[in-house]
PDB file of N, CA and C in Angstrom:
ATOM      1  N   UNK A   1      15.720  -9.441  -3.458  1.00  0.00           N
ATOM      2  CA  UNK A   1      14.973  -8.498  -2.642  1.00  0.00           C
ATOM      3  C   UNK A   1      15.940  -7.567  -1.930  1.00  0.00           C
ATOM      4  N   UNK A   2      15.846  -6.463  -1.984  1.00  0.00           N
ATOM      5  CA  UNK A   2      16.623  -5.345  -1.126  1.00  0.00           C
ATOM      6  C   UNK A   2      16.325  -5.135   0.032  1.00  0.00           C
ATOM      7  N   UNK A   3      17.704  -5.135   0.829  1.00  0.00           N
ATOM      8  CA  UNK A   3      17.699  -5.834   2.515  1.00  0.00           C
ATOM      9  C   UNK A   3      16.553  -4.699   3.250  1.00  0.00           C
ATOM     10  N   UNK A   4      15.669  -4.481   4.284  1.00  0.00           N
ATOM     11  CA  UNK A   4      15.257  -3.591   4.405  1.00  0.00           C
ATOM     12  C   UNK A   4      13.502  -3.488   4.220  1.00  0.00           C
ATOM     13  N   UNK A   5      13.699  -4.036   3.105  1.00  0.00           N
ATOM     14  CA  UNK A   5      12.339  -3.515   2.204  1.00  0.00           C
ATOM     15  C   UNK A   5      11.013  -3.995   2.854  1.00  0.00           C
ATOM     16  N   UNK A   6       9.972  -3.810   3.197  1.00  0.00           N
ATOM     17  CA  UNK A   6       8.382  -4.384   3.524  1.00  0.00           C
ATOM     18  C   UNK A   6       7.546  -5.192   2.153  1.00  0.00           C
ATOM     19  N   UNK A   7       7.631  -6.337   2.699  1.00  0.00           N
ATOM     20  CA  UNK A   7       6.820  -6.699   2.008  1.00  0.00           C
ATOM     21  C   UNK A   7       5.224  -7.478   2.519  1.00  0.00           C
ATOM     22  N   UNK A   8       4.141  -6.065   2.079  1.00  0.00           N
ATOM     23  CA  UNK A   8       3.012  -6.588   2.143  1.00  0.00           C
ATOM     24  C   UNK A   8       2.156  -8.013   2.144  1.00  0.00           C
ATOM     25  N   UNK A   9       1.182  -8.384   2.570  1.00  0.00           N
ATOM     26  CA  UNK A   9       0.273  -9.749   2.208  1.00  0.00           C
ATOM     27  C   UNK A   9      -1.161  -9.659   2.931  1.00  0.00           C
ATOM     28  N   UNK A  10      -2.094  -9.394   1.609  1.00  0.00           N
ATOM     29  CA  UNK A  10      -3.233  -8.771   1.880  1.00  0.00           C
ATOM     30  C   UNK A  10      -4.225 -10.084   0.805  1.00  0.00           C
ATOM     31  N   UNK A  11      -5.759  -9.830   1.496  1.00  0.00           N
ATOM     32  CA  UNK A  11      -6.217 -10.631   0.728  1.00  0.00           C
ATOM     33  C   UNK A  11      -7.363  -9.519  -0.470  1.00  0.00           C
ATOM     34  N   UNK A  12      -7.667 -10.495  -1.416  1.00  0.00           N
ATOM     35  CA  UNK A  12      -8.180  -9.915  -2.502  1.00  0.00           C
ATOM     36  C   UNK A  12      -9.113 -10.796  -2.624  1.00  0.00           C
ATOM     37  N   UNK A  13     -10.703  -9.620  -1.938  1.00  0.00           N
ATOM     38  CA  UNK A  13     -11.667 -10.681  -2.358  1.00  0.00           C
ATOM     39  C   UNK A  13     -12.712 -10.169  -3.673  1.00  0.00           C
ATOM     40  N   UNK A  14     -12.727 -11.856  -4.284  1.00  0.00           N
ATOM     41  CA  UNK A  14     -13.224 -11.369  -5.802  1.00  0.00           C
ATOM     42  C   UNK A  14     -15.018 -11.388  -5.920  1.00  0.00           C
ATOM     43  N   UNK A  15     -16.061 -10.301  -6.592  1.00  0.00           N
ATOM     44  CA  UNK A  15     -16.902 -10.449  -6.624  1.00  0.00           C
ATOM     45  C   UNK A  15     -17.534 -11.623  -6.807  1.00  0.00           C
ATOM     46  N   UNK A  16     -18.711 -11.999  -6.264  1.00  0.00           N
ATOM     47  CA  UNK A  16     -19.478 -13.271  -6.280  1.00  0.00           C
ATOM     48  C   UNK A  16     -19.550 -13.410  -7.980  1.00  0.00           C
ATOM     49  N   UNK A  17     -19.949 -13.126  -9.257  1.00  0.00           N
ATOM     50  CA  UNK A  17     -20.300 -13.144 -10.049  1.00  0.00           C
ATOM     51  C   UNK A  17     -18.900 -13.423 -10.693  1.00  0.00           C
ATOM     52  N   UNK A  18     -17.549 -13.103 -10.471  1.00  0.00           N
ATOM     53  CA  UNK A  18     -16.314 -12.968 -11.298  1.00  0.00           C
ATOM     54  C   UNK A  18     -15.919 -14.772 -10.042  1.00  0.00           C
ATOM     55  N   UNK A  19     -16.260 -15.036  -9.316  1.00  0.00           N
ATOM     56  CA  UNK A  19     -15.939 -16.197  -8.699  1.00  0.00           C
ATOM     57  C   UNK A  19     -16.833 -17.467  -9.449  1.00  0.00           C
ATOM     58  N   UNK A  20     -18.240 -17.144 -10.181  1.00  0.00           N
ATOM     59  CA  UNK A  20     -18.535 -17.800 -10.844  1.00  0.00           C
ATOM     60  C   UNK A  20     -17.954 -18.282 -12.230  1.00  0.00           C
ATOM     61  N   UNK A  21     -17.421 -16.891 -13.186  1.00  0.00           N
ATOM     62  CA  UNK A  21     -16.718 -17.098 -13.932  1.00  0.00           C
ATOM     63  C   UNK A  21     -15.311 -18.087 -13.868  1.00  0.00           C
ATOM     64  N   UNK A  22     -14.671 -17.584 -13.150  1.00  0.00           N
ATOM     65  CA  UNK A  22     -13.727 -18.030 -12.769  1.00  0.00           C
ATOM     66  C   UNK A  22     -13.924 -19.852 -12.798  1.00  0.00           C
ATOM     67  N   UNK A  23     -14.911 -20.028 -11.710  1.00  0.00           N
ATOM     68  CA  UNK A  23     -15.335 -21.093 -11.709  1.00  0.00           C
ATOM     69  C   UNK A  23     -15.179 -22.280 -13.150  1.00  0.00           C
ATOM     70  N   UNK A  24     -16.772 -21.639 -14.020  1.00  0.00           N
ATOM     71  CA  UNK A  24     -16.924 -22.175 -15.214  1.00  0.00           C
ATOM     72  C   UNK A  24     -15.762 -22.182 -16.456  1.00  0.00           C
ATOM     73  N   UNK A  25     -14.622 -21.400 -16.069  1.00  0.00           N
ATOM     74  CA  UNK A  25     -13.237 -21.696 -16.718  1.00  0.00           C
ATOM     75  C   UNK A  25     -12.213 -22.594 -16.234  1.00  0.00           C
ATOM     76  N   UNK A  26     -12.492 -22.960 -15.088  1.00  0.00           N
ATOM     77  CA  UNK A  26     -11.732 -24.286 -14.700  1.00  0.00           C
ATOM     78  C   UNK A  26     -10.796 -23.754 -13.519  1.00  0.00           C
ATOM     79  N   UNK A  27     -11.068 -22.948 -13.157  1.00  0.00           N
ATOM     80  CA  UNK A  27     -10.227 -21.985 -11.982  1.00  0.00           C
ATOM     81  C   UNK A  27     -10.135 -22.227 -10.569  1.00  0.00           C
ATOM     82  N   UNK A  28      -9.826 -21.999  -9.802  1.00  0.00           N
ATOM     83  CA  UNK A  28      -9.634 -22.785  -8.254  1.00  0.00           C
ATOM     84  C   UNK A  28     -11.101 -21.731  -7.934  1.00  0.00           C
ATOM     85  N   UNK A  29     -11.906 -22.291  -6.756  1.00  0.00           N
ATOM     86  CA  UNK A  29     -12.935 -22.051  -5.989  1.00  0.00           C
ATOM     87  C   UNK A  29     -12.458 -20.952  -4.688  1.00  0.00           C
ATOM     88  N   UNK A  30     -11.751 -20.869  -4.521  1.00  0.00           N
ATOM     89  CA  UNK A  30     -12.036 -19.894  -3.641  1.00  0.00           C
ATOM     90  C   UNK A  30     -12.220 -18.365  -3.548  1.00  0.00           C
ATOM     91  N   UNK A  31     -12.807 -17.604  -2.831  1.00  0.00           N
ATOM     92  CA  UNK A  31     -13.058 -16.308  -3.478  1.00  0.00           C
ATOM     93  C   UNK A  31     -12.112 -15.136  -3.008  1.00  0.00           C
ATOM     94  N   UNK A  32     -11.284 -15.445  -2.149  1.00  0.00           N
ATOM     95  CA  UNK A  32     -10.136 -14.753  -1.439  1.00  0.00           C
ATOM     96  C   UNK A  32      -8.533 -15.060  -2.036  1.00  0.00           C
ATOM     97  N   UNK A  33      -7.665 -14.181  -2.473  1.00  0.00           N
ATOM     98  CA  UNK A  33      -6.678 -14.823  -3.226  1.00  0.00           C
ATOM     99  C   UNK A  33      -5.802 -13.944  -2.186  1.00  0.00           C
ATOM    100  N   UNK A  34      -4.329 -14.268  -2.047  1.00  0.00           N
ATOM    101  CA  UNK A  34      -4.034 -13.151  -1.163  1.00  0.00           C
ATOM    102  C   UNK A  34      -2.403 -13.102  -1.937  1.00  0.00           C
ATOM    103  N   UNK A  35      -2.669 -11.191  -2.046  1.00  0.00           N
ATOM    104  CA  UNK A  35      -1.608 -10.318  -2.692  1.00  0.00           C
ATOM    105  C   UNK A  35      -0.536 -10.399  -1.811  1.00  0.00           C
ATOM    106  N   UNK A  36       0.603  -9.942  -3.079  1.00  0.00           N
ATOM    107  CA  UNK A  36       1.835  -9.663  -2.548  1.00  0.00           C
ATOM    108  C   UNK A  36       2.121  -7.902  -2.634  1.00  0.00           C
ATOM    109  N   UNK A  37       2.539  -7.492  -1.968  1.00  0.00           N
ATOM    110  CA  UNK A  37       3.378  -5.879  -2.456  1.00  0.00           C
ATOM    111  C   UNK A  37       4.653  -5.165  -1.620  1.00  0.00           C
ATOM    112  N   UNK A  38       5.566  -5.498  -2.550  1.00  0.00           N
ATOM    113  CA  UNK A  38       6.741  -5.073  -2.266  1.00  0.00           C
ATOM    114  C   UNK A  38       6.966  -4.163  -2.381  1.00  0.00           C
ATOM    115  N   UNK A  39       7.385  -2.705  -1.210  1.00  0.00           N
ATOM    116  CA  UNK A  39       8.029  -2.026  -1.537  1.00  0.00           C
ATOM    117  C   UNK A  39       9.261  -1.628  -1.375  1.00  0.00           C
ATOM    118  N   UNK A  40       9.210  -0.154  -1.844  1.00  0.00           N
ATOM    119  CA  UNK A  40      10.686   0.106  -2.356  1.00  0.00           C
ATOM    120  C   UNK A  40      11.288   0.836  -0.889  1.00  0.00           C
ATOM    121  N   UNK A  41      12.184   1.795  -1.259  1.00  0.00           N
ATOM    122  CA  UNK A  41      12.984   2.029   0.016  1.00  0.00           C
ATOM    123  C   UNK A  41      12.073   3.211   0.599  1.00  0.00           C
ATOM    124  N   UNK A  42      11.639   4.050  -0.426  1.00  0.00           N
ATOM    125  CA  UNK A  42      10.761   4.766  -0.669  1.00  0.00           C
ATOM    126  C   UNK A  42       9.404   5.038   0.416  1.00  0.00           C
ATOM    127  N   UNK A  43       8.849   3.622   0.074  1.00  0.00           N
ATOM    128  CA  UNK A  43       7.200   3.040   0.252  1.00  0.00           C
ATOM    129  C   UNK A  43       7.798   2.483   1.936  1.00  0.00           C
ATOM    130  N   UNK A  44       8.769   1.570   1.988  1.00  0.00           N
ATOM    131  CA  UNK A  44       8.970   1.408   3.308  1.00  0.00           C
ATOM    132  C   UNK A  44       9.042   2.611   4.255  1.00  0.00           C
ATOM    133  N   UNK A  45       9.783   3.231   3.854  1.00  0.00           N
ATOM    134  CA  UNK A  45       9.495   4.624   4.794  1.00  0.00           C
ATOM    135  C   UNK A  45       8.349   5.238   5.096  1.00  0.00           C
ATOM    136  N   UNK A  46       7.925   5.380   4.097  1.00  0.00           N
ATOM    137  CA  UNK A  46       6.945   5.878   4.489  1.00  0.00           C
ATOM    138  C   UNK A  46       5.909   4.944   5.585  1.00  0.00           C
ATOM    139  N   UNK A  47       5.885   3.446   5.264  1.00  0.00           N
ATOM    140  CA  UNK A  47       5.178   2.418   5.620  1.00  0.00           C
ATOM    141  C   UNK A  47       5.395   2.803   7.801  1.00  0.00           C
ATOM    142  N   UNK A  48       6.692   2.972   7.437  1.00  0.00           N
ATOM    143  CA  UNK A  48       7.693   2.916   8.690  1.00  0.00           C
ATOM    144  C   UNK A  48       7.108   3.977   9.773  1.00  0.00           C
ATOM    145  N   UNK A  49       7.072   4.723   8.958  1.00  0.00           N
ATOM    146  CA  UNK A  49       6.423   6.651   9.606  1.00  0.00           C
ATOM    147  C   UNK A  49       5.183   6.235  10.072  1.00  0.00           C
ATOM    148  N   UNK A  50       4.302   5.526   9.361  1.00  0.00           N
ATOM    149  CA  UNK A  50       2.875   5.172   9.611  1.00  0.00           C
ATOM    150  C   UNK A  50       2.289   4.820  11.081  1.00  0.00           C
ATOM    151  N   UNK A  51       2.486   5.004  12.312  1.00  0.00           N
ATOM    152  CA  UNK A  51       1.937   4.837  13.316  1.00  0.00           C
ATOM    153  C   UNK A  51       0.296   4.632  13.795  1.00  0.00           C
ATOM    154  N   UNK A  52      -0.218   5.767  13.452  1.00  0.00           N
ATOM    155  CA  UNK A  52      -1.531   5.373  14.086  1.00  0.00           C
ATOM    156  C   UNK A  52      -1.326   7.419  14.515  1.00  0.00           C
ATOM    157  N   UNK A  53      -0.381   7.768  14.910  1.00  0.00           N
ATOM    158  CA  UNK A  53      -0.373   8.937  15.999  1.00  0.00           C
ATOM    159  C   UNK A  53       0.260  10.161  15.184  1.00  0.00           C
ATOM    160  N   UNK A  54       1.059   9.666  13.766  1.00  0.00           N
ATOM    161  CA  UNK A  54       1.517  11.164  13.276  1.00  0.00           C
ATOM    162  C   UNK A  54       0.459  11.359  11.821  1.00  0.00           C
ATOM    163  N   UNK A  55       0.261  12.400  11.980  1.00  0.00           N
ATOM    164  CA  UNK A  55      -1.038  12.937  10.975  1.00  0.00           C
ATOM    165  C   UNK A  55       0.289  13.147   9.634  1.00  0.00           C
ATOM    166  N   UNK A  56      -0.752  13.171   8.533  1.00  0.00           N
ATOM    167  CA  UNK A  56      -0.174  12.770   7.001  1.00  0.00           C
ATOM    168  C   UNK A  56       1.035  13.678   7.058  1.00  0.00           C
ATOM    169  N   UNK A  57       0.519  15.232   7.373  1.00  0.00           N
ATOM    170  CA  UNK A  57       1.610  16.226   7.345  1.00  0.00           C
ATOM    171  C   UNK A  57       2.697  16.385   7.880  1.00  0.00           C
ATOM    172  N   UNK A  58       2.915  15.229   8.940  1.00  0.00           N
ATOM    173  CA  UNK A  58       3.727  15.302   9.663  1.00  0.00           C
ATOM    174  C   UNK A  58       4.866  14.162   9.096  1.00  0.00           C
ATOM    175  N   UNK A  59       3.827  12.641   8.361  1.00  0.00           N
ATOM    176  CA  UNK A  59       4.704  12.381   7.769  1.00  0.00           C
ATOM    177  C   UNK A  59       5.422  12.645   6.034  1.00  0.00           C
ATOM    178  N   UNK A  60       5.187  13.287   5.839  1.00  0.00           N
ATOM    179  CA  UNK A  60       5.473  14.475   4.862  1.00  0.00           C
ATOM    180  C   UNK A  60       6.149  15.004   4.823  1.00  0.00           C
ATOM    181  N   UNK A  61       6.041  15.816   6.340  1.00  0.00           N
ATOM    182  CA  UNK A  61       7.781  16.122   6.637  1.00  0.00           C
ATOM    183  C   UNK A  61       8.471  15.791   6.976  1.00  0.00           C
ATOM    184  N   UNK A  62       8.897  14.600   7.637  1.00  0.00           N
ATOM    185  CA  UNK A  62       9.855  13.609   8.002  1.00  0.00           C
ATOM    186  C   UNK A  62      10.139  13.335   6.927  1.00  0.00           C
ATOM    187  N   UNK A  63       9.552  12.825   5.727  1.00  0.00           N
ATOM    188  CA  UNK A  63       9.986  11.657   4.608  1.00  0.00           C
ATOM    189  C   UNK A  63      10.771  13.103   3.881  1.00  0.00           C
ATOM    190  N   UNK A  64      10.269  14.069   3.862  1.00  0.00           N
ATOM    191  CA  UNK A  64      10.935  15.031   2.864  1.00  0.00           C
ATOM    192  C   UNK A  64      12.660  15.591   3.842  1.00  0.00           C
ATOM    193  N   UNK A  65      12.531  15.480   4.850  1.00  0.00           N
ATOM    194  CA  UNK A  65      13.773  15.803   5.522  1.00  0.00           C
ATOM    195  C   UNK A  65      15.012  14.263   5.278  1.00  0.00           C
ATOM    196  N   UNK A  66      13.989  13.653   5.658  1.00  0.00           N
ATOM    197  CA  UNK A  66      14.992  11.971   5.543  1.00  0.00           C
ATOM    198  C   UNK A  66      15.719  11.748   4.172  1.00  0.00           C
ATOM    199  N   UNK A  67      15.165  12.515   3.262  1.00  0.00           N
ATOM    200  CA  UNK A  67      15.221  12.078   1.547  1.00  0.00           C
ATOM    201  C   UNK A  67      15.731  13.461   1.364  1.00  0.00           C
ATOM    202  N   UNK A  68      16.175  14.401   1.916  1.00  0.00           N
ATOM    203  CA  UNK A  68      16.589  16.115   1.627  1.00  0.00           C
ATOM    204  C   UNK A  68      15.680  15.999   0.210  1.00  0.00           C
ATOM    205  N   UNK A  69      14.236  16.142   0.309  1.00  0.00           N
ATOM    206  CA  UNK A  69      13.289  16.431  -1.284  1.00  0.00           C
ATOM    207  C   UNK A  69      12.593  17.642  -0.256  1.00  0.00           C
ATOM    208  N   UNK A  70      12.548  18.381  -1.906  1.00  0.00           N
ATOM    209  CA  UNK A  70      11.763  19.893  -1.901  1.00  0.00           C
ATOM    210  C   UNK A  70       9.841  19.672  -0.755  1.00  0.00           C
ATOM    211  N   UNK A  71       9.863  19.857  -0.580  1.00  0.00           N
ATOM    212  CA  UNK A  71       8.277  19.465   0.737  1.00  0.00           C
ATOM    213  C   UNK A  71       7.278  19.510  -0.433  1.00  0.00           C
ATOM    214  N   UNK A  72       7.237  20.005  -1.532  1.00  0.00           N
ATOM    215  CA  UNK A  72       5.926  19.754  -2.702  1.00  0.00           C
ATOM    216  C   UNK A  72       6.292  18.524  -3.058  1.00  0.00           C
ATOM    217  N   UNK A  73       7.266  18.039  -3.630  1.00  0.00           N
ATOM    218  CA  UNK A  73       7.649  17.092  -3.791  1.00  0.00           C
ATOM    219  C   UNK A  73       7.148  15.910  -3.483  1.00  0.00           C
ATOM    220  N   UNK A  74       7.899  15.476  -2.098  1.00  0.00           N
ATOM    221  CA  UNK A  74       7.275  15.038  -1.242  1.00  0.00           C
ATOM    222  C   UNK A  74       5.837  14.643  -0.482  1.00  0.00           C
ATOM    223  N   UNK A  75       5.145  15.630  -0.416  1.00  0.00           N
ATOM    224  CA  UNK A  75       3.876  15.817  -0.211  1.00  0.00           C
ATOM    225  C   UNK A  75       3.517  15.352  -1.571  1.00  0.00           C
ATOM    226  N   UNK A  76       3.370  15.260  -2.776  1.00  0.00           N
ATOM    227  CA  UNK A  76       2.977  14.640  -3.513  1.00  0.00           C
ATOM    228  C   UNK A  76       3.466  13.330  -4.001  1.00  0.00           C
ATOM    229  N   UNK A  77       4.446  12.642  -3.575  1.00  0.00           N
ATOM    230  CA  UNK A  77       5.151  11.199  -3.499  1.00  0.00           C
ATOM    231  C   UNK A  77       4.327  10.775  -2.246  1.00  0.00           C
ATOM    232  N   UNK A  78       4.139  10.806  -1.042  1.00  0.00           N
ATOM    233  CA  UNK A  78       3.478  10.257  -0.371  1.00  0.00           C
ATOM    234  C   UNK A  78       1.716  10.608  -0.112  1.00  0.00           C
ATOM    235  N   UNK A  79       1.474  11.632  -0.361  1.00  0.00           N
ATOM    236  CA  UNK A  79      -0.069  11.165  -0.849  1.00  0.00           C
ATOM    237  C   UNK A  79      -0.221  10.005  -2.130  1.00  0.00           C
ATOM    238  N   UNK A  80       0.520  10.222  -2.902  1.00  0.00           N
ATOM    239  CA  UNK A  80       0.097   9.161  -3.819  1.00  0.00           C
ATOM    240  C   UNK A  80      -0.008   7.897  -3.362  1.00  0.00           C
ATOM    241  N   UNK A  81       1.272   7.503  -2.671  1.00  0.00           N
ATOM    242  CA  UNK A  81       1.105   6.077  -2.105  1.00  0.00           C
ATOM    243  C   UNK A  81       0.113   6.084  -0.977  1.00  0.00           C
ATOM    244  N   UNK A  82      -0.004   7.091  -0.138  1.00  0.00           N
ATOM    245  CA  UNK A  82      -1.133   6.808   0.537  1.00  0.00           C
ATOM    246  C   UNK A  82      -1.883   6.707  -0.222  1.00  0.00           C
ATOM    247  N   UNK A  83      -2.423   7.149  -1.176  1.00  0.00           N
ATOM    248  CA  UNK A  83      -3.613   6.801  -1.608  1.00  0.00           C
ATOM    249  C   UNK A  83      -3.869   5.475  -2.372  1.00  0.00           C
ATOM    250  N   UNK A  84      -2.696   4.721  -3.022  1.00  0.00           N
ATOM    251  CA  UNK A  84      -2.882   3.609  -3.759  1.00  0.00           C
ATOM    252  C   UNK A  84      -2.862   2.658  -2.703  1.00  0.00           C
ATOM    253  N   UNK A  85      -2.166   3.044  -1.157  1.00  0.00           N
ATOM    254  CA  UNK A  85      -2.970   1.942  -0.521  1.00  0.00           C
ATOM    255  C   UNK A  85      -4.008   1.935   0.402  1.00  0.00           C
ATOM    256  N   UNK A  86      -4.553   3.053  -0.151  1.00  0.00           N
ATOM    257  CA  UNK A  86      -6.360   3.107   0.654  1.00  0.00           C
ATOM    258  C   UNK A  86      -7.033   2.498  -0.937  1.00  0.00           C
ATOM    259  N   UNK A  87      -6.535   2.244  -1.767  1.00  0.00           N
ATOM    260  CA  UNK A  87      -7.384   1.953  -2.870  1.00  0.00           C
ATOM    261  C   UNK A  87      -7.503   0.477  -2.869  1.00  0.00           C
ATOM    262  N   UNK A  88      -6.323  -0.187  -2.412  1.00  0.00           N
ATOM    263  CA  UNK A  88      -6.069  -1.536  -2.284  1.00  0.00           C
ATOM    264  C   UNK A  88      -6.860  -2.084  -0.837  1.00  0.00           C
ATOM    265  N   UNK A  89      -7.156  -1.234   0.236  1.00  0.00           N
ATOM    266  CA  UNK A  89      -7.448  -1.692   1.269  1.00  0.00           C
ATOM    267  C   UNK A  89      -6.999  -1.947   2.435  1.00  0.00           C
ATOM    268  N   UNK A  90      -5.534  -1.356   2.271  1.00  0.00           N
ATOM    269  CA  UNK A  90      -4.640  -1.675   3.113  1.00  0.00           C
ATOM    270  C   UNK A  90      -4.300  -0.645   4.327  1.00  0.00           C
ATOM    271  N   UNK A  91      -5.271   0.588   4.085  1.00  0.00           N
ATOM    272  CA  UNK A  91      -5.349   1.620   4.935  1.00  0.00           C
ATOM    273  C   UNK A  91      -6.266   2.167   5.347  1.00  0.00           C
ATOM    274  N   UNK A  92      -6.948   2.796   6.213  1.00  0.00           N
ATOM    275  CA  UNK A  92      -7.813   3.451   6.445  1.00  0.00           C
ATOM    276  C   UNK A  92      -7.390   5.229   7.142  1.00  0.00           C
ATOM    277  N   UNK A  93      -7.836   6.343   6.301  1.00  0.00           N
ATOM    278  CA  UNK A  93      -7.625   7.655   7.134  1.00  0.00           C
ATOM    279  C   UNK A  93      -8.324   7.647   8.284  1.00  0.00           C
ATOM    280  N   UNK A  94      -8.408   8.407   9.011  1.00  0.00           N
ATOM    281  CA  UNK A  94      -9.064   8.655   9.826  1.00  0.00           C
ATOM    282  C   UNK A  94      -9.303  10.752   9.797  1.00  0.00           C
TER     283      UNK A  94
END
């Protein structure tokens, strides 16, 4: 693991109907499994910037000054991860 890095632990809950399956294949019973996600030096930063108080654009431009990357760039490296972890659950916009 690279010194530094965040590593996530979130739970993953599985539909009632895929917990049945699961079930009738011989699978453990519970319906909550809980994820791992490691990120990179990248994803920590950004993770890092994340307060509650600086709006997306702002961290956008921090991450693009911290990393000397072009601001399109940037702005499109961290929307993405914002968005894969509002997909996972692990964020909410406001």
């Amino acid at each position: 693991m690279e010194s530094g890095c965040v590593i996530l632990s979130f739970p993953v809950v599985m539909r009632p109907w895929f917990v049945k399956v699961v079930r009738r294949l011989g699978g453990p019973e519970e319906s909550a499994r809980i994820r791992k996600l490691q990120l990179d030096e990248l994803g920590t930063a950004v993770w890092d910037l994340m307060d509650g108080n600086r709006t997306v654009r702002r961290i956008i431009s921090e991450f693009a000054g911290t990393f000397q990357l072009h601001p399109r760039e940037a702005e499109v490296s961290v929307t993405q991860f914002l968005r894969d972890l509002g997909k996972r659950g692990l964020i909410g916009l406001k």
